[in-house]
PDB file of N, CA and C in Angstrom:
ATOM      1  N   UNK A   1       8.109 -10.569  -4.096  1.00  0.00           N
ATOM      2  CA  UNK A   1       6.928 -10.726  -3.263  1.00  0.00           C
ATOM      3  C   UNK A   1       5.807 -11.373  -4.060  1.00  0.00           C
ATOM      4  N   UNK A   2       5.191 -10.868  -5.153  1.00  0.00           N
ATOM      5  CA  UNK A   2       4.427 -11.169  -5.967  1.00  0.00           C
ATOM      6  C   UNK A   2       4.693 -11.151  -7.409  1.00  0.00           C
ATOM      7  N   UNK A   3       4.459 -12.497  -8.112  1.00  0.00           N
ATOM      8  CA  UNK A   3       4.860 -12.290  -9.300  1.00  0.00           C
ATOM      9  C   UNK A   3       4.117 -11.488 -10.255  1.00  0.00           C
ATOM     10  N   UNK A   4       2.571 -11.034  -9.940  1.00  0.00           N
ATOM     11  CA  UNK A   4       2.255 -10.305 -10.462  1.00  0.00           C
ATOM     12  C   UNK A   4       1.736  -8.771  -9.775  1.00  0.00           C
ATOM     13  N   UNK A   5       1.853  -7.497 -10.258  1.00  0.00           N
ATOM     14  CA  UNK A   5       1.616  -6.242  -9.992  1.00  0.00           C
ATOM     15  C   UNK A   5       0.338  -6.323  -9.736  1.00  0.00           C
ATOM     16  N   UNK A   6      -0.251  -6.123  -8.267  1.00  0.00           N
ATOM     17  CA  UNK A   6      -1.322  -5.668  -7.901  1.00  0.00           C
ATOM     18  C   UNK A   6      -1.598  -4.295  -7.329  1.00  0.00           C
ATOM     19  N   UNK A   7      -2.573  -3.595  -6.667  1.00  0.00           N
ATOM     20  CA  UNK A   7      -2.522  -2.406  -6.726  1.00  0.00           C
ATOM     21  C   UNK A   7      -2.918  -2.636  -5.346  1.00  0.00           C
ATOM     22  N   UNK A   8      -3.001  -1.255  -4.591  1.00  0.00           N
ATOM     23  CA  UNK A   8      -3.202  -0.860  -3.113  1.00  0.00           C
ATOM     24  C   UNK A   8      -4.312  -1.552  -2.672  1.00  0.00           C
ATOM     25  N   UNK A   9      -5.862  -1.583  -3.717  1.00  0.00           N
ATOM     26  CA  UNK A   9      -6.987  -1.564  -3.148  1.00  0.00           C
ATOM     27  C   UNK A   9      -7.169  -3.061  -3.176  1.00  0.00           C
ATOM     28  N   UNK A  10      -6.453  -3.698  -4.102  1.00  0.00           N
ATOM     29  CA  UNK A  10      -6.368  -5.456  -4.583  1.00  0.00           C
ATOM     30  C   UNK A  10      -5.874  -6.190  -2.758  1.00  0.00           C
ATOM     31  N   UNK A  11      -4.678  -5.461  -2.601  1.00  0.00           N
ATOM     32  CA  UNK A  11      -3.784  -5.883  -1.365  1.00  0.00           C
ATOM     33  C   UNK A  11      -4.368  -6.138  -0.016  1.00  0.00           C
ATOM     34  N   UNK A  12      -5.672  -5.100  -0.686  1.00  0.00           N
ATOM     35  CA  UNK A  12      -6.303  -4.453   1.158  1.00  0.00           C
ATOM     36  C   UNK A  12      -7.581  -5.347   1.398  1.00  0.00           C
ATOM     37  N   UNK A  13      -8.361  -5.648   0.138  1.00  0.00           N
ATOM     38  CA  UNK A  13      -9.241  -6.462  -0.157  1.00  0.00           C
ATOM     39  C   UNK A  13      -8.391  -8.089   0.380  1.00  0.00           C
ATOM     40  N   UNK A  14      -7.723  -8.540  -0.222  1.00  0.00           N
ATOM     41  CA  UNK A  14      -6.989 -10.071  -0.010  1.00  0.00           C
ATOM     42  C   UNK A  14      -6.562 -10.145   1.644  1.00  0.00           C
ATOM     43  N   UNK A  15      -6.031  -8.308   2.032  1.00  0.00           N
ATOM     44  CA  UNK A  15      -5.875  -8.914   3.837  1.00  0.00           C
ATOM     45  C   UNK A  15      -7.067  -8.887   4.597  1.00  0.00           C
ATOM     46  N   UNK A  16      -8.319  -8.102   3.950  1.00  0.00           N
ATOM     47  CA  UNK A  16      -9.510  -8.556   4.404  1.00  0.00           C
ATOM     48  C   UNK A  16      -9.790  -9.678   4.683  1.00  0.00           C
ATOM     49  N   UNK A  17     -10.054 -10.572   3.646  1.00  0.00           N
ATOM     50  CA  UNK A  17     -10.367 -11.852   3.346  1.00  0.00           C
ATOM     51  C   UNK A  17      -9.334 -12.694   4.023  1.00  0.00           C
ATOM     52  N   UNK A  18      -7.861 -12.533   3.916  1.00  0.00           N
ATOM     53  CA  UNK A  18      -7.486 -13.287   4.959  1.00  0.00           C
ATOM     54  C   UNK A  18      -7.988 -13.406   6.368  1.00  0.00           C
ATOM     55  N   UNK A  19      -8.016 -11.947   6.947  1.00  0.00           N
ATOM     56  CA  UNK A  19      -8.251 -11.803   8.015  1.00  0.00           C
ATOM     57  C   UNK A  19      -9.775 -12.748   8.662  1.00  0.00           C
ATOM     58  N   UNK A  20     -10.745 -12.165   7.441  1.00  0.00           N
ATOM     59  CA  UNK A  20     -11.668 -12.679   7.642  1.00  0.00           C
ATOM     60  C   UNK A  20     -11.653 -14.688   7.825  1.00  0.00           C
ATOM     61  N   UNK A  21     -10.840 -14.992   7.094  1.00  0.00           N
ATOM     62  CA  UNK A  21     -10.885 -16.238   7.184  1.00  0.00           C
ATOM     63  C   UNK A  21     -10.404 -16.550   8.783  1.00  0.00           C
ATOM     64  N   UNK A  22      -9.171 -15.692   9.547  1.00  0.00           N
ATOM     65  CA  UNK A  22      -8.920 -16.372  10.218  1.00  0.00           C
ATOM     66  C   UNK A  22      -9.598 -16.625  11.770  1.00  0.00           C
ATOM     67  N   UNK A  23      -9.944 -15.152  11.727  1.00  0.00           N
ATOM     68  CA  UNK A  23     -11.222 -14.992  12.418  1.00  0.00           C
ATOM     69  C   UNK A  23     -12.115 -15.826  12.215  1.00  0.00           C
ATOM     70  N   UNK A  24     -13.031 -16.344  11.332  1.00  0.00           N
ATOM     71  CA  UNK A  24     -13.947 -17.574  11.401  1.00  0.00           C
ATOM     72  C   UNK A  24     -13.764 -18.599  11.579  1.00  0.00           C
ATOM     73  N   UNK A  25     -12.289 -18.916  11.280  1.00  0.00           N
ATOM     74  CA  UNK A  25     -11.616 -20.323  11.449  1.00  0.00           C
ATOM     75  C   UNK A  25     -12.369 -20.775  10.233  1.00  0.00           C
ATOM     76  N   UNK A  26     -12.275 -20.301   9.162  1.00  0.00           N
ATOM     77  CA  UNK A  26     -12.672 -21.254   7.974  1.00  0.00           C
ATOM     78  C   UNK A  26     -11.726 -22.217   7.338  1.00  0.00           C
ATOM     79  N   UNK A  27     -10.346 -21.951   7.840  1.00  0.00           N
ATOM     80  CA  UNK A  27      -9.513 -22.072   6.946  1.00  0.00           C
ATOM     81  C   UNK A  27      -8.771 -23.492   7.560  1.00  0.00           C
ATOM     82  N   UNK A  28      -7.968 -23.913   6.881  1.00  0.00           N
ATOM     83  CA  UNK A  28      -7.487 -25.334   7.541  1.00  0.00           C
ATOM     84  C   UNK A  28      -6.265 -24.992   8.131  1.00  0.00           C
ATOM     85  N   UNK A  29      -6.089 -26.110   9.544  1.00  0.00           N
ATOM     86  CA  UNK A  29      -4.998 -25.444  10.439  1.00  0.00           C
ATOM     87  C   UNK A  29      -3.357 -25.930   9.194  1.00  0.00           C
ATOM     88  N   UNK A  30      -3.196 -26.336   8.465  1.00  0.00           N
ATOM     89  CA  UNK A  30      -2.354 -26.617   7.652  1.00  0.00           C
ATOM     90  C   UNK A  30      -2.229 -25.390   6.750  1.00  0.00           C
ATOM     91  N   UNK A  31      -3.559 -24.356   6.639  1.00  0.00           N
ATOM     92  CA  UNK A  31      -2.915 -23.462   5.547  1.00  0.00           C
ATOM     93  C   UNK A  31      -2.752 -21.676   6.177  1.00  0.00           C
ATOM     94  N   UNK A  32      -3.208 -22.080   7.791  1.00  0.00           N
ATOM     95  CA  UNK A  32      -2.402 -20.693   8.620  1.00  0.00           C
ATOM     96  C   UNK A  32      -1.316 -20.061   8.362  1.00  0.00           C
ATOM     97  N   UNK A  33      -0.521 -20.577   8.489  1.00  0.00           N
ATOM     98  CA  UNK A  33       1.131 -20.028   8.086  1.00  0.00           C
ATOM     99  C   UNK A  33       1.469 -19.348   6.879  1.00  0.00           C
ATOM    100  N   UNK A  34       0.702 -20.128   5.607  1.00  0.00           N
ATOM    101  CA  UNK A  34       0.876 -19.465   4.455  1.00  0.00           C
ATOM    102  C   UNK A  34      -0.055 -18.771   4.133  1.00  0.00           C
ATOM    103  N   UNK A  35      -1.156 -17.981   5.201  1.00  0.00           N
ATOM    104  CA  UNK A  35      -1.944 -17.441   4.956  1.00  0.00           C
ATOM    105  C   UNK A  35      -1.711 -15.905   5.916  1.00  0.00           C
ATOM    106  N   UNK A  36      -1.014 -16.585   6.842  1.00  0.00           N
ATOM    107  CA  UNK A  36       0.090 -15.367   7.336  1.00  0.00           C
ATOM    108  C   UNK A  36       1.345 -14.838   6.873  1.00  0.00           C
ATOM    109  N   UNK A  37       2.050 -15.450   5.792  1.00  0.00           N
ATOM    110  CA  UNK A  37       3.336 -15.155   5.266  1.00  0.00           C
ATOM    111  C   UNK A  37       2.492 -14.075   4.212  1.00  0.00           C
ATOM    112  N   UNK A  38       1.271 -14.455   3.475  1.00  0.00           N
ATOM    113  CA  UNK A  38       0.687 -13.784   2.690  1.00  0.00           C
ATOM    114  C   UNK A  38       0.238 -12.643   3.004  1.00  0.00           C
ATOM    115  N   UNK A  39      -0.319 -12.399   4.271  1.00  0.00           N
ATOM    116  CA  UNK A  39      -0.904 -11.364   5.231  1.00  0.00           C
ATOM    117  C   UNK A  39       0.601 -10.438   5.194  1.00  0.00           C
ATOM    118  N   UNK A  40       1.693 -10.916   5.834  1.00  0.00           N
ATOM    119  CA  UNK A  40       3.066 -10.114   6.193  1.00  0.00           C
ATOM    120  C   UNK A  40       3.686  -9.827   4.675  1.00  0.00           C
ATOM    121  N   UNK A  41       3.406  -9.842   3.174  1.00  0.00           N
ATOM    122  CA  UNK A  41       4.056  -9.748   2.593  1.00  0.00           C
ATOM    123  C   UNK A  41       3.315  -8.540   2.133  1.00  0.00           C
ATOM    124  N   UNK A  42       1.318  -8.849   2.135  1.00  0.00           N
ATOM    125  CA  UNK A  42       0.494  -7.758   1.726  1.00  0.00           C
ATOM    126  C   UNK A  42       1.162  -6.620   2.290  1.00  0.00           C
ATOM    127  N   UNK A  43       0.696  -6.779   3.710  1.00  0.00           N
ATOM    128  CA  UNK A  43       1.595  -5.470   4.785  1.00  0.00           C
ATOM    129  C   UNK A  43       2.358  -4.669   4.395  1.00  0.00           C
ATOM    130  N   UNK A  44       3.734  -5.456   3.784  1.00  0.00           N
ATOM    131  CA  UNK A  44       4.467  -4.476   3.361  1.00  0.00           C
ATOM    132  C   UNK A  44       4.663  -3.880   2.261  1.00  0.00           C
ATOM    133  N   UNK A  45       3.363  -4.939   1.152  1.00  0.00           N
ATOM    134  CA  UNK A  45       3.662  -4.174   0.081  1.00  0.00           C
ATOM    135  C   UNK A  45       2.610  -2.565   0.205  1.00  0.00           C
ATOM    136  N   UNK A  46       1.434  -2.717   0.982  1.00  0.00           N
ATOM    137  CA  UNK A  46       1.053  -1.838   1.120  1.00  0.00           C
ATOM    138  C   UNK A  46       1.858  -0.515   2.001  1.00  0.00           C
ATOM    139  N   UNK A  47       2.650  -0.665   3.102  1.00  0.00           N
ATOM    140  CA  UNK A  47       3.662   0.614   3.748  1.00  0.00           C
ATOM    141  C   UNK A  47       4.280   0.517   2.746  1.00  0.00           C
ATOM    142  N   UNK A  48       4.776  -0.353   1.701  1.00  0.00           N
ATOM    143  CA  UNK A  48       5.643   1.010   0.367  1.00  0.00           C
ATOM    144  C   UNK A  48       5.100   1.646  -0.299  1.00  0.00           C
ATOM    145  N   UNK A  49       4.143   0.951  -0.680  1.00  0.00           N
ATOM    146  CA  UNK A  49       2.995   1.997  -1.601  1.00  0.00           C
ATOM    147  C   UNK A  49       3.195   3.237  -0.674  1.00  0.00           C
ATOM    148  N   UNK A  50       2.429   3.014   0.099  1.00  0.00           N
ATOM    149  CA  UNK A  50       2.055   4.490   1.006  1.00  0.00           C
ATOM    150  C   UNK A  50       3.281   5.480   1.312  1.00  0.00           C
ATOM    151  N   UNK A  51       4.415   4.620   1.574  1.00  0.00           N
ATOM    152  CA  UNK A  51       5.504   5.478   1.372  1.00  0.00           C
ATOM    153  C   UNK A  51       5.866   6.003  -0.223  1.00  0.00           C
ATOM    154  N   UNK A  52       6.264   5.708  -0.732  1.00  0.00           N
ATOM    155  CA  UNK A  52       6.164   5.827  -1.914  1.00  0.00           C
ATOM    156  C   UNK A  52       5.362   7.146  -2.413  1.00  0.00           C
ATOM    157  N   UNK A  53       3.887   6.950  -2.188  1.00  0.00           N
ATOM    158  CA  UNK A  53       2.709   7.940  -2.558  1.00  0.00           C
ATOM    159  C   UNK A  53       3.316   9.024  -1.639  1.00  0.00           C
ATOM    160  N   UNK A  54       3.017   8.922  -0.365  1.00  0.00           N
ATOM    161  CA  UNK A  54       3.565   9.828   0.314  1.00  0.00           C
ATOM    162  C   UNK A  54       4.475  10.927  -0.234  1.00  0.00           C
ATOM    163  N   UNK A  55       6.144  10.651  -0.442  1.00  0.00           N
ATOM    164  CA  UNK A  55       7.263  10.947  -0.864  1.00  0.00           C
ATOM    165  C   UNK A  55       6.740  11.613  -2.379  1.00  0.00           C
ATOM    166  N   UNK A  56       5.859  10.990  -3.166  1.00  0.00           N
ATOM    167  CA  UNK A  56       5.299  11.330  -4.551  1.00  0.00           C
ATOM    168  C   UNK A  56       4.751  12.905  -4.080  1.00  0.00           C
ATOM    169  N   UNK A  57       3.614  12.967  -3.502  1.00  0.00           N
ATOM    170  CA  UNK A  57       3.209  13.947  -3.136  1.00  0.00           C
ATOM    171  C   UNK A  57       3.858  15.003  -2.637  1.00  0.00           C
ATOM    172  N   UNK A  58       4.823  14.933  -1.421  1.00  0.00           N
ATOM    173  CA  UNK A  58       5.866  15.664  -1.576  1.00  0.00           C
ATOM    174  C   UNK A  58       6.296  16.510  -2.459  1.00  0.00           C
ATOM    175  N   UNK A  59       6.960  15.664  -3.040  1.00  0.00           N
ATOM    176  CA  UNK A  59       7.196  16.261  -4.489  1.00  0.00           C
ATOM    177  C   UNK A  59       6.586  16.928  -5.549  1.00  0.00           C
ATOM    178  N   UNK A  60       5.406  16.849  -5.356  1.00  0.00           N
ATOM    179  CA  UNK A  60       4.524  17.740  -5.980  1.00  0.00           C
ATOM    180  C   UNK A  60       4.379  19.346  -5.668  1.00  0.00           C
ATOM    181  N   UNK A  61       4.214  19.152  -4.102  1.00  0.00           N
ATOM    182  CA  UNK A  61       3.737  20.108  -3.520  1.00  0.00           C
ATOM    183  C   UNK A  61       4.998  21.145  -3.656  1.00  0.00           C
ATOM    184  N   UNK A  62       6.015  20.365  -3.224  1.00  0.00           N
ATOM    185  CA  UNK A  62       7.091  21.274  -3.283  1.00  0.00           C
ATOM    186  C   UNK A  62       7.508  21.802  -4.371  1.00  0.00           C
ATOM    187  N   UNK A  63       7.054  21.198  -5.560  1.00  0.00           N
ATOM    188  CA  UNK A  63       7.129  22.101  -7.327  1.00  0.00           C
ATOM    189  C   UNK A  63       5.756  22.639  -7.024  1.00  0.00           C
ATOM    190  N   UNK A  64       5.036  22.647  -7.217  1.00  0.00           N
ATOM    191  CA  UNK A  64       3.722  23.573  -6.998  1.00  0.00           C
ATOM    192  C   UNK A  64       4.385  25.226  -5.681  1.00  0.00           C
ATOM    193  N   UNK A  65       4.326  24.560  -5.100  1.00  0.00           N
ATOM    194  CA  UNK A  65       5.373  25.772  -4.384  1.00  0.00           C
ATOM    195  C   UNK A  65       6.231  26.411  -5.272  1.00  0.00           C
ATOM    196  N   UNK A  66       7.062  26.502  -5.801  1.00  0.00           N
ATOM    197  CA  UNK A  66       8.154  26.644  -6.758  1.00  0.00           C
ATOM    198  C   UNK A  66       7.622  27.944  -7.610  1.00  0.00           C
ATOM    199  N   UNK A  67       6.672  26.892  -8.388  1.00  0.00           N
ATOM    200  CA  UNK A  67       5.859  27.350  -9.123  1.00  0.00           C
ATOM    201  C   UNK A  67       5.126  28.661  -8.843  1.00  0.00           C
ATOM    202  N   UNK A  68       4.520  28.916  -7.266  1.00  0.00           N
ATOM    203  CA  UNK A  68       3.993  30.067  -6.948  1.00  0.00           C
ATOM    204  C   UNK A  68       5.040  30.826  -6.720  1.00  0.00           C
ATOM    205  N   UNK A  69       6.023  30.878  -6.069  1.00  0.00           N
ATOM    206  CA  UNK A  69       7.473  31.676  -5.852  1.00  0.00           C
ATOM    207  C   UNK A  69       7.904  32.259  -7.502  1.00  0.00           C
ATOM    208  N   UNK A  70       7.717  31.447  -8.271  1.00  0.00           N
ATOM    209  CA  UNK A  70       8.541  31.977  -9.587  1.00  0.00           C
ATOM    210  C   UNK A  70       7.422  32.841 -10.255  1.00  0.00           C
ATOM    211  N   UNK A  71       5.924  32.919  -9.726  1.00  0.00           N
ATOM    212  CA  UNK A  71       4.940  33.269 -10.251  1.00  0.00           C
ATOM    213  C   UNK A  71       4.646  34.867  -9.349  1.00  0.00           C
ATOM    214  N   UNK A  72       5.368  34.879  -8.212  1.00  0.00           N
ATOM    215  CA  UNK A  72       5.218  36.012  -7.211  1.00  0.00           C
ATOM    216  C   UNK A  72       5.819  37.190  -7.788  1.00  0.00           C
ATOM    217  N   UNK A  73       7.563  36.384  -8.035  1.00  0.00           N
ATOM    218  CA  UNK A  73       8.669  37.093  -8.441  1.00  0.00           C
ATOM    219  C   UNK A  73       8.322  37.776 -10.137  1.00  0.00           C
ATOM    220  N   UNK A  74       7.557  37.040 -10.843  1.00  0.00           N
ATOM    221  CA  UNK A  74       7.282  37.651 -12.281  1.00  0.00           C
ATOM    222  C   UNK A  74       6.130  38.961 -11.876  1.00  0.00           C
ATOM    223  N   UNK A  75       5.359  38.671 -11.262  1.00  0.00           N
ATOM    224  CA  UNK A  75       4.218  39.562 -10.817  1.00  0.00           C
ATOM    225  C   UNK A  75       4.571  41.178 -10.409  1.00  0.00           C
TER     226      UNK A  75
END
């Protein structure tokens, strides 16, 4: 998708600015398409992140849980 690692808030900022461009029509009708392939690639890199984080958290909670169960049982 991208050759370089950007982060959630980088992704969300750039579909701003796309967006914003296309809405004003600033942009030239020649560079729409690749300004939408860019838009559809942000997209998804952001739903993995979020999945991703999501599933992360999960996992937390459910050792934090753990953690109180093994902390009940010593008590």
């Amino acid at each position: 998708m991208t050759k370089k690692t950007i982060k959630y808030s980088q992704a969300i900022e750039e579909l701003n600015n796309i967006l914003e461009d296309l809405e004003g029509e600033r942009i030239d009708v020649d560079e729409v398409s690749a300004k939408i392939k860019r838009a559809i690639e942000l997209i998804k890199f952001c739903r993995q992140k979020i999945e991703n984080t999501e599933l992360e958290v999960r996992n937390i909670v459910k050792e934090f849980e753990k953690d109180l169960e093994k902390n009940k049982e010593v008590d």
